[in-house]
C-alpha atoms as a PDB file:
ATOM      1  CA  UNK A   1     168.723 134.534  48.164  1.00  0.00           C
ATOM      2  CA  UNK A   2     165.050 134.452  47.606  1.00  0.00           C
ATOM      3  CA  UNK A   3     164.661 131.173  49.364  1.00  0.00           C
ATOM      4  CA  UNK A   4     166.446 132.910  52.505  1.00  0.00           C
ATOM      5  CA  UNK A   5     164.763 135.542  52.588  1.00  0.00           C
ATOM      6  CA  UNK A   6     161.757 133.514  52.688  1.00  0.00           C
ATOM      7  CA  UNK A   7     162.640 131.253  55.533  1.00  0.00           C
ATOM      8  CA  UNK A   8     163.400 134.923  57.252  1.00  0.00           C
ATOM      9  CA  UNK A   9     159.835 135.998  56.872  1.00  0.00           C
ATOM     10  CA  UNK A  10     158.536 132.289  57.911  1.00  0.00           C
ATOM     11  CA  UNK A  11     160.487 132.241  61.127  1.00  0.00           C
ATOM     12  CA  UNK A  12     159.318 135.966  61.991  1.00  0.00           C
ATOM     13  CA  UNK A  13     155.519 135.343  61.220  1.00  0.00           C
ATOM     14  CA  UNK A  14     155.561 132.129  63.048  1.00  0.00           C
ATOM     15  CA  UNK A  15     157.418 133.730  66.378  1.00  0.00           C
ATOM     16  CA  UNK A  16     155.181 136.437  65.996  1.00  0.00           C
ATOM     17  CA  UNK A  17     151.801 134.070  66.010  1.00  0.00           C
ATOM     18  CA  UNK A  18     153.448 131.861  69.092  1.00  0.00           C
ATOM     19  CA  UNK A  19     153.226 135.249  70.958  1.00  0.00           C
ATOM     20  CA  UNK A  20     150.665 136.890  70.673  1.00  0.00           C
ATOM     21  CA  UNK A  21     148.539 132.895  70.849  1.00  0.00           C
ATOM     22  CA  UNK A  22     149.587 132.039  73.940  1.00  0.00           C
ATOM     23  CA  UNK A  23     146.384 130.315  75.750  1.00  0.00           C
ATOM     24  CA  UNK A  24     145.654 127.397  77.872  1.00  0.00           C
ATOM     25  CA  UNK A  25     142.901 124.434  78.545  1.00  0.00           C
ATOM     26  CA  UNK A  26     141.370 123.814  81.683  1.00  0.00           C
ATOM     27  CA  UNK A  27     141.840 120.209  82.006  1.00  0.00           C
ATOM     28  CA  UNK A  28     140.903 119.464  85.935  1.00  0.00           C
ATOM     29  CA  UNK A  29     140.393 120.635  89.167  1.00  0.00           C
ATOM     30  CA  UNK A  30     139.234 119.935  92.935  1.00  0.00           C
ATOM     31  CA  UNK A  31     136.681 120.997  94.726  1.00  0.00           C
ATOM     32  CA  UNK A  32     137.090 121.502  98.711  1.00  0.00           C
ATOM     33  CA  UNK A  33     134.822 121.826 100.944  1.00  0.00           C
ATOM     34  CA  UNK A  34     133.761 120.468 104.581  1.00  0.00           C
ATOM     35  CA  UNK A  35     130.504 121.930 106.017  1.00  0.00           C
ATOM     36  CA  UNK A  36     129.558 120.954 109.809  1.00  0.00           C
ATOM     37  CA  UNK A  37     132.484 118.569 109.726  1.00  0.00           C
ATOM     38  CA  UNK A  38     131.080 116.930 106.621  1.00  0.00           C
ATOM     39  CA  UNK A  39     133.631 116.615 103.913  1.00  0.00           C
ATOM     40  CA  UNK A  40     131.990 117.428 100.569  1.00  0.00           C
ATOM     41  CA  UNK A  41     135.024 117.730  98.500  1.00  0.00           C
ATOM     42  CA  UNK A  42     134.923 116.911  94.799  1.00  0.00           C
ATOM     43  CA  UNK A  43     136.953 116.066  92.109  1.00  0.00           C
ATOM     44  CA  UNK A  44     137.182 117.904  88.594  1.00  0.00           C
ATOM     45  CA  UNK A  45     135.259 114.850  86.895  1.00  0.00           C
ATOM     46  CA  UNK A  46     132.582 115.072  89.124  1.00  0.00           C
ATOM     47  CA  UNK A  47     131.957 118.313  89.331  1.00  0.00           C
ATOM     48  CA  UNK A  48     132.406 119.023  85.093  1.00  0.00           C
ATOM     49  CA  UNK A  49     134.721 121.497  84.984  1.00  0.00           C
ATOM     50  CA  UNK A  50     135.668 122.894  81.596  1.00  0.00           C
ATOM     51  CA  UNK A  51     137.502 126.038  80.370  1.00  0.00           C
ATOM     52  CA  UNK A  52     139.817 127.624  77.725  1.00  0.00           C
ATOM     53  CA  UNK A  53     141.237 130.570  76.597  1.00  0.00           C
ATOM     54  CA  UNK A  54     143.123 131.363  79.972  1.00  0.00           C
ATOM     55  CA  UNK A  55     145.931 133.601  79.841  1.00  0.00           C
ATOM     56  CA  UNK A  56     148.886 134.740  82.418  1.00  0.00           C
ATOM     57  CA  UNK A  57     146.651 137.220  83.714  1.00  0.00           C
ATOM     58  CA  UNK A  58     142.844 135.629  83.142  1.00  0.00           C
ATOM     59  CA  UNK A  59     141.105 132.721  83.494  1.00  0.00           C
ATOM     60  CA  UNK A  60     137.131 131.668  82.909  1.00  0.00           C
ATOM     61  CA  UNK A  61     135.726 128.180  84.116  1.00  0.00           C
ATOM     62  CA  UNK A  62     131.844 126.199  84.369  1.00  0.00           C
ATOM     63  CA  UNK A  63     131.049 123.603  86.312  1.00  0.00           C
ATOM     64  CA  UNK A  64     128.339 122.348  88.212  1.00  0.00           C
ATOM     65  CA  UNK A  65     128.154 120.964  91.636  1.00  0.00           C
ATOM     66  CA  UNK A  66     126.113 117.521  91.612  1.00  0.00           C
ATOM     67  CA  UNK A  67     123.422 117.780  93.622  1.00  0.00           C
ATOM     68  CA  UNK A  68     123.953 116.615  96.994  1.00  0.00           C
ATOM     69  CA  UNK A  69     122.370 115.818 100.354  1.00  0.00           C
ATOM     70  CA  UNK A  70     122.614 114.164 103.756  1.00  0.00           C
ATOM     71  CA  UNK A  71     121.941 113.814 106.977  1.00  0.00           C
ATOM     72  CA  UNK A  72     123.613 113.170 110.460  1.00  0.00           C
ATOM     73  CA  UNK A  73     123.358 112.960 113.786  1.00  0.00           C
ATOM     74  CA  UNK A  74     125.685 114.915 116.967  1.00  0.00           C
ATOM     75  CA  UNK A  75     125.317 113.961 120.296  1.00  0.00           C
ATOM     76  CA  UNK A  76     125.212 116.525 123.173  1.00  0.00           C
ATOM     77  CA  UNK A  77     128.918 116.720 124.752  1.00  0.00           C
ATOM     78  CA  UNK A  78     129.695 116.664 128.886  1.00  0.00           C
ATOM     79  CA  UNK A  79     128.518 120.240 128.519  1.00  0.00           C
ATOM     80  CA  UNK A  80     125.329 120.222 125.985  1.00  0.00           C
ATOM     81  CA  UNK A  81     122.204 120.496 126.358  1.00  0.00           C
ATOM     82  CA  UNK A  82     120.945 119.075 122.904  1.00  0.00           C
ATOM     83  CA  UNK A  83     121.391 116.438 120.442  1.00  0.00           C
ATOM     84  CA  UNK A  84     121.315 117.250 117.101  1.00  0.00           C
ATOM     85  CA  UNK A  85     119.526 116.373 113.610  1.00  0.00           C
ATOM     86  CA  UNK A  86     122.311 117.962 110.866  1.00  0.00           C
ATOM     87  CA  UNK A  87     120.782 117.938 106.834  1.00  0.00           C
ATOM     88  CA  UNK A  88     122.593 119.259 103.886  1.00  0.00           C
ATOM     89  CA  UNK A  89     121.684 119.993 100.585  1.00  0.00           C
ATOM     90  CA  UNK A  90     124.088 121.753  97.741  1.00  0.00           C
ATOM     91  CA  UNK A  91     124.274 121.402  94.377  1.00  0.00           C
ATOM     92  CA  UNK A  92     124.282 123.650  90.768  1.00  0.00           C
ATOM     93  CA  UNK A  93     125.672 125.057  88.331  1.00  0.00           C
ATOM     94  CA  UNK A  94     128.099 128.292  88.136  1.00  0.00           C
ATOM     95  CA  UNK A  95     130.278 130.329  85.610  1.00  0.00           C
ATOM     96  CA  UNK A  96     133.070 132.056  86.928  1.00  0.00           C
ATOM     97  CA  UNK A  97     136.301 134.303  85.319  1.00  0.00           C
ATOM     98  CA  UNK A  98     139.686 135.064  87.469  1.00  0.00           C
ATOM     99  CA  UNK A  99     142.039 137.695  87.205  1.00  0.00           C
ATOM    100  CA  UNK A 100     145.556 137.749  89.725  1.00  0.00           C
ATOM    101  CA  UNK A 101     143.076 140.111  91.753  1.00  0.00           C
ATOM    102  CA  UNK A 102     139.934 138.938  91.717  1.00  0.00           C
ATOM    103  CA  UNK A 103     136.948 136.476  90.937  1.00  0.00           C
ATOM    104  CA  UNK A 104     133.624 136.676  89.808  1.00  0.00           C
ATOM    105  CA  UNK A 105     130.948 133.768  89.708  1.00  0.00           C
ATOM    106  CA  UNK A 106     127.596 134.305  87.880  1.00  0.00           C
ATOM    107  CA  UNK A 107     126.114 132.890  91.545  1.00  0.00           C
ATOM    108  CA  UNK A 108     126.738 130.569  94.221  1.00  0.00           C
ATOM    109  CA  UNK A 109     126.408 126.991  94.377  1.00  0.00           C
ATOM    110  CA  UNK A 110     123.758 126.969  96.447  1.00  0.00           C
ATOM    111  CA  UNK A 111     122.367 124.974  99.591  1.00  0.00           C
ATOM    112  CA  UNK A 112     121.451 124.452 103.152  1.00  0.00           C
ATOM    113  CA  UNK A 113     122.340 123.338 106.434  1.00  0.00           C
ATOM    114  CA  UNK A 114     119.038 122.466 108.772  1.00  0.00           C
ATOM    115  CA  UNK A 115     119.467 122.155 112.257  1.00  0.00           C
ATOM    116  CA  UNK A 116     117.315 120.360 114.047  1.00  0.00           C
ATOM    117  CA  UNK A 117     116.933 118.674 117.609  1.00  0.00           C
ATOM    118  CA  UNK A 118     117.408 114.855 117.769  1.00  0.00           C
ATOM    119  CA  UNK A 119     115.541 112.207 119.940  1.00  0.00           C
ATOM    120  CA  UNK A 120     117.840 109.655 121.874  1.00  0.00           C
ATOM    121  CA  UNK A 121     116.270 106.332 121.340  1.00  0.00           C
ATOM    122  CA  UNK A 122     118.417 104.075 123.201  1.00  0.00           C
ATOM    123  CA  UNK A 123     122.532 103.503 123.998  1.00  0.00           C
ATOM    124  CA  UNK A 124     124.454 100.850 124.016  1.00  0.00           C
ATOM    125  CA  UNK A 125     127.398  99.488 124.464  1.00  0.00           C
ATOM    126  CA  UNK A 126     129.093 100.081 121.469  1.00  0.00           C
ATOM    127  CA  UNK A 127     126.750 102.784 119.795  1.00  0.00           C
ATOM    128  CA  UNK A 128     123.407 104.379 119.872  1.00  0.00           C
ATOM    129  CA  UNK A 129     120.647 105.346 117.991  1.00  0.00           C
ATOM    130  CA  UNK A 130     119.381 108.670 117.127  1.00  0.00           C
ATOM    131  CA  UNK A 131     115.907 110.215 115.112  1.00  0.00           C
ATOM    132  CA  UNK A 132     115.285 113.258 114.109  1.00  0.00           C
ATOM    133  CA  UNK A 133     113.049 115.306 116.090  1.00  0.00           C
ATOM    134  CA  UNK A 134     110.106 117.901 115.427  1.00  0.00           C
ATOM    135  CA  UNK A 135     111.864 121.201 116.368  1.00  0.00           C
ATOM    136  CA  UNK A 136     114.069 123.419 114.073  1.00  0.00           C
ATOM    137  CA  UNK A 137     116.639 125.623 115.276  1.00  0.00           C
ATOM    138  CA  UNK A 138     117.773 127.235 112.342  1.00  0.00           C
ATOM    139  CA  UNK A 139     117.856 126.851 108.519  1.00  0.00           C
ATOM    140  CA  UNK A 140     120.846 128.710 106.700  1.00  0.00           C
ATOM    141  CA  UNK A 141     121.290 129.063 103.171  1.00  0.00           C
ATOM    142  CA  UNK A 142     124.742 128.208 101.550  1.00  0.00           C
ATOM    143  CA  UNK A 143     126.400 130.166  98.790  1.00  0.00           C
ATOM    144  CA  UNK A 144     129.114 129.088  97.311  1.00  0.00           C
ATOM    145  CA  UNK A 145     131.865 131.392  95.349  1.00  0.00           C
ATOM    146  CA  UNK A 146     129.522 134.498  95.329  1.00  0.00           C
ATOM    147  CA  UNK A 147     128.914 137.183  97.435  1.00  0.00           C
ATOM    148  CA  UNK A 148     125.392 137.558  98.901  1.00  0.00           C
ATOM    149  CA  UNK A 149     123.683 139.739 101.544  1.00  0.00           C
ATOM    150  CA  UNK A 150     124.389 138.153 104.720  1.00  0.00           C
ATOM    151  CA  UNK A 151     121.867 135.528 106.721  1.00  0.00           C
ATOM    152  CA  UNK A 152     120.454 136.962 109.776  1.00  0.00           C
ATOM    153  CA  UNK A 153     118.046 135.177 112.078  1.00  0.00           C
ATOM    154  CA  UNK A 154     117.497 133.498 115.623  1.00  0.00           C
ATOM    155  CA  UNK A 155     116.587 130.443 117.390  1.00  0.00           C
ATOM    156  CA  UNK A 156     115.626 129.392 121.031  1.00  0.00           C
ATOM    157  CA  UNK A 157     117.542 126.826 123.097  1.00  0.00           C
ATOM    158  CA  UNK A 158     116.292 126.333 126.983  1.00  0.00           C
ATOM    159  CA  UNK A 159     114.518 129.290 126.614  1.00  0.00           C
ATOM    160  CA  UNK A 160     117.102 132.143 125.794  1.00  0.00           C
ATOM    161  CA  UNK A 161     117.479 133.220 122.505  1.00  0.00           C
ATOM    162  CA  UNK A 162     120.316 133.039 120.292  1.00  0.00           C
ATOM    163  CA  UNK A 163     120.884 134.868 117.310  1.00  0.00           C
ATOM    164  CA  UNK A 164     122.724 134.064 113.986  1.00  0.00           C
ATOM    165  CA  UNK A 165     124.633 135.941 111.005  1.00  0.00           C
ATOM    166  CA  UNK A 166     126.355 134.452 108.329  1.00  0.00           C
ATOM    167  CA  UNK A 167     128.699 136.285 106.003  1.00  0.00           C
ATOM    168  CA  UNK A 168     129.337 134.500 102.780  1.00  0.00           C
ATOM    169  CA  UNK A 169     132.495 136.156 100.606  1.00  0.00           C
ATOM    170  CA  UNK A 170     133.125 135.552  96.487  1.00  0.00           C
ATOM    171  CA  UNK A 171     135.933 133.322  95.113  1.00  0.00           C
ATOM    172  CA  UNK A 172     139.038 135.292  95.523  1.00  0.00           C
ATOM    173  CA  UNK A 173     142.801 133.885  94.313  1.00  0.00           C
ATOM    174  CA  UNK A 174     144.086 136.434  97.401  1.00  0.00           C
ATOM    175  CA  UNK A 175     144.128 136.136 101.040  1.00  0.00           C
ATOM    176  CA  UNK A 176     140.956 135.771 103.373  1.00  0.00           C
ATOM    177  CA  UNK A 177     141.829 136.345 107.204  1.00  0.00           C
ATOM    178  CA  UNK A 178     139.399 136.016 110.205  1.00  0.00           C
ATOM    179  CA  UNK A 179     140.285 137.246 113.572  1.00  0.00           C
ATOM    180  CA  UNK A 180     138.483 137.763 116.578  1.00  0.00           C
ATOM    181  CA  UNK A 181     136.803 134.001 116.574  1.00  0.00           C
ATOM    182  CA  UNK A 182     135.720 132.230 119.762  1.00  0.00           C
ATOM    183  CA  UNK A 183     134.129 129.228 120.274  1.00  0.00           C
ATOM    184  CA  UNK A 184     132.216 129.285 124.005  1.00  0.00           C
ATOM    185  CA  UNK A 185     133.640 132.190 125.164  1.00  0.00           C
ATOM    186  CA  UNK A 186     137.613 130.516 124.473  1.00  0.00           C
ATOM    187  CA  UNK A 187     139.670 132.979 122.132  1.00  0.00           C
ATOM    188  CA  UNK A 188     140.658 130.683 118.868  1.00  0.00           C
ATOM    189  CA  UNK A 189     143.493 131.511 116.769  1.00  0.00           C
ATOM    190  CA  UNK A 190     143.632 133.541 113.645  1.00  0.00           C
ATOM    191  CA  UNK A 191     142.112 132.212 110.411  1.00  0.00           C
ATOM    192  CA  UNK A 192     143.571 132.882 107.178  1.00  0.00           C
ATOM    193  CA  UNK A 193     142.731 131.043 103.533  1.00  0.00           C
ATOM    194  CA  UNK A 194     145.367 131.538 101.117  1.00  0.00           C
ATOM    195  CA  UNK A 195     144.562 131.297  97.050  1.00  0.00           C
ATOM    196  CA  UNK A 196     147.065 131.171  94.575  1.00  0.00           C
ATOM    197  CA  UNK A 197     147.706 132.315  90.233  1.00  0.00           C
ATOM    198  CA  UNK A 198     150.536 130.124  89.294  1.00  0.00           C
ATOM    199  CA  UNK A 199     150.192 130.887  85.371  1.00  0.00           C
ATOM    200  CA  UNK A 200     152.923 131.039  83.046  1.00  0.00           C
ATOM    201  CA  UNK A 201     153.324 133.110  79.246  1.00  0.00           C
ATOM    202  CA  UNK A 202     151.604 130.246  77.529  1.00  0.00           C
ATOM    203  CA  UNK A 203     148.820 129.834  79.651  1.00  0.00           C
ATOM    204  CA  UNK A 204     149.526 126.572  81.873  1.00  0.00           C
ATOM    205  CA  UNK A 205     149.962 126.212  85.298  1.00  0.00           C
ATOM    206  CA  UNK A 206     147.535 126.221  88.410  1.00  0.00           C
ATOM    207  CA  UNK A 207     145.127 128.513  89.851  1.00  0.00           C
ATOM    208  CA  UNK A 208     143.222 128.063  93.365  1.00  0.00           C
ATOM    209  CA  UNK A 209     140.146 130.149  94.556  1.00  0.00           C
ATOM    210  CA  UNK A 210     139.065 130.615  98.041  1.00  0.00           C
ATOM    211  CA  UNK A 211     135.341 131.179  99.088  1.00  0.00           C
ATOM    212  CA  UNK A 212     135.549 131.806 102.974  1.00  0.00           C
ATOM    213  CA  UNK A 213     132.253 132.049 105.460  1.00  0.00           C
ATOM    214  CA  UNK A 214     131.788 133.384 108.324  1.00  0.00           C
ATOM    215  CA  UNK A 215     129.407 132.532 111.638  1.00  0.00           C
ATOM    216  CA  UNK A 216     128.574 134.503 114.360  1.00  0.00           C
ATOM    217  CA  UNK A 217     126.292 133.413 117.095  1.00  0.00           C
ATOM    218  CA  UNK A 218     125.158 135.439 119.950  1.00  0.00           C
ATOM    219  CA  UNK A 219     123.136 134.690 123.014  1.00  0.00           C
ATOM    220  CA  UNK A 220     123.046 136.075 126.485  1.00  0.00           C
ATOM    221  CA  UNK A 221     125.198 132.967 127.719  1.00  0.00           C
ATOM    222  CA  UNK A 222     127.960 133.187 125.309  1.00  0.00           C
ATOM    223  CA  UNK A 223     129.375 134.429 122.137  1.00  0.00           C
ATOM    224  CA  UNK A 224     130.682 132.591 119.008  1.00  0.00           C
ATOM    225  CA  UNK A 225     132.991 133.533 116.166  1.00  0.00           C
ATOM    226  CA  UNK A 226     133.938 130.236 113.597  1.00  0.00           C
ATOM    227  CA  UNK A 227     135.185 130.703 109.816  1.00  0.00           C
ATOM    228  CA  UNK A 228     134.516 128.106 107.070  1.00  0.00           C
ATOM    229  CA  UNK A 229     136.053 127.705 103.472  1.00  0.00           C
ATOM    230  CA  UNK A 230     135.778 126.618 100.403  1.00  0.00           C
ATOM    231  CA  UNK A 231     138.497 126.263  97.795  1.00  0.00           C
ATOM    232  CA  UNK A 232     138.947 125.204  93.701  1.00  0.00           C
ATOM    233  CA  UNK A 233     142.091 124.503  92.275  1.00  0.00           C
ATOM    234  CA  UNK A 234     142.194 124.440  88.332  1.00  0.00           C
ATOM    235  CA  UNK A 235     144.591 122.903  86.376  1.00  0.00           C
ATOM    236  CA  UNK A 236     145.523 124.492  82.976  1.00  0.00           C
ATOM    237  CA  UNK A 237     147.751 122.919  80.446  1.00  0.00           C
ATOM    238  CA  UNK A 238     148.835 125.347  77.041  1.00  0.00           C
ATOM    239  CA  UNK A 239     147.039 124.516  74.257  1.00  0.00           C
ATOM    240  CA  UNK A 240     148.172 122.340  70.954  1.00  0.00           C
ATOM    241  CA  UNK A 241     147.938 125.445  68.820  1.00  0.00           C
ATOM    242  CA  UNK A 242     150.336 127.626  71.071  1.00  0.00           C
ATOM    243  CA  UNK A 243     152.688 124.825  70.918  1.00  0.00           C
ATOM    244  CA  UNK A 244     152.737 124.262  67.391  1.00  0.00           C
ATOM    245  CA  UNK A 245     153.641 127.909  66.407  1.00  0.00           C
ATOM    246  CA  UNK A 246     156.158 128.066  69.306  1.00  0.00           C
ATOM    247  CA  UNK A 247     157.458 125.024  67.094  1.00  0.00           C
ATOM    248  CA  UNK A 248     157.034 126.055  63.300  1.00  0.00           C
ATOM    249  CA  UNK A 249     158.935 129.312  65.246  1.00  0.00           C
ATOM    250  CA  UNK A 250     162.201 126.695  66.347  1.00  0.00           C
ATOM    251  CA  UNK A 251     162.443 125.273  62.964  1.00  0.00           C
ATOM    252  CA  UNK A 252     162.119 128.172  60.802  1.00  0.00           C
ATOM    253  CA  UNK A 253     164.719 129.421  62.847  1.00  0.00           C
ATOM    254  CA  UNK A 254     167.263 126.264  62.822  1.00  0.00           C
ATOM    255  CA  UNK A 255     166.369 125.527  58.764  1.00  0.00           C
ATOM    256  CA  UNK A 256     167.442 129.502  58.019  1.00  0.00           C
ATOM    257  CA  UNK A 257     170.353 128.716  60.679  1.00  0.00           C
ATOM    258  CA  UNK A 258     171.679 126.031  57.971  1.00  0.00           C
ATOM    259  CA  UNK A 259     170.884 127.596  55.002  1.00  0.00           C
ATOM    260  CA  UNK A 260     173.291 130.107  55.955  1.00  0.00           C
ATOM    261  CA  UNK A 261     175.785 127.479  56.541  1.00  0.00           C
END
């Protein structure tokens, strides 16, 4: 009788632990990301991301983006004017916790994207050769996963001015949607970034952020409207510990099941 009765209180402690324990590991994610038609994406090893503790309904993470740049060149189209001198930089650390409604990093990764003109050396056949030139257009910070006052400034090109704002918006695991962009005075089709919580009771499952920016340029000659995003997807997995009391929970449970046989 005693022995039962203790196999009863076993099985109800250890069901009790499994439920109220219920967390999971961060054990990857991806990074992605394409800036100026640059693909920066990243994987979860490269970027060292680590977390615990996440829940159905919460999640924390760190990583840090390596530091990062390059530079390339864009000829002028049929319809340019300019060739262009593209640098970018990025790279650092940030903290960030998730909820099914929102996100909040400690900061952006930070960065920039230079414009500059470019000098056409010489063409050939089969390709041609480009250096960077002496003028800047513009220089616009990057933030990535935070929300920061907006970039506003200008820049000349053939003589008419043309001014620039750039909204940058926080990780969110919602919905992002941009309407109203053009791109030389052509209407372009909504644009809408999508995250995702895909956690279960124990704590696994997947979770994807979305950090979307926004352009506007505006000049006497024409208008344009482009969106740009970001994304993280996180991988959790529940931890050992949950497991293991979900377990000790099972056996108390079949052991007092054939006891009483």
């Amino acid at each position: 009788m005693r022995s039962r009765l203790f196999l009863s209180l076993l099985s109800a402690v250890a069901l009790l632990a499994a439920s109220t324990a219920q967390a999971g590991t961060l054990t990857n994610g991806t990074w992605i990301q394409t800036t100026q038609g640059f693909p920066m994406t990243r994987t979860g090893g490269q970027i060292g991301i680590t977390g615990s503790g996440s829940t159905q309904t919460s999640i924390s993470a760190a990583l840090s983006y390596p530091a990062f740049s390059t530079k390339f060149f864009i000829p002028k189209t049929a319809n340019g004017v300019l060739d262009l001198a593209i640098s970018i930089t990025q790279g650092g650390p940030q903290n960030l916790t998730a909820t099914p409604g929102m996100a909040l990093a400690n900061v952006g990764v930070p960065g920039t994207v230079n414009v500059r003109t470019a000098i056409h050396n010489t063409m050939g056949v089969n390709q041609s050769t480009f250096a960077t030139g002496i003028n800047t257009l513009v220089m616009v910070p990057v933030s990535v996963g935070a929300a920061v006052s907006p970039f506003v400034g200008s820049f000349i090109v053939l003589g008419i001015n043309h001014f620039i704002t750039v909204d940058f918006y926080a990780w969110t695991p919602g919905g992002v949607t941009f309407t109203g962009l053009t791109t030389k005075q052509v209407a372009l089709p909504d644009v809408t970034a999508v995250g995702s919580w895909n956690l279960t009771a124990n704590g696994g499952g997947t979770v994807t952020l979305v950090s979307p920016n926004k352009i506007s340029i505006d000049c006497g000659l024409a208008q344009r409207r482009t969106g740009a995003f970001s994304s993280l997807k996180m991988y959790f997995v529940p931890e050992p510990g949950t497991l293991l009391l979900l377990g000790a929970g099972a056996l108390g449970l079949v052991l007092l099941g054939s006891r009483k046989r």
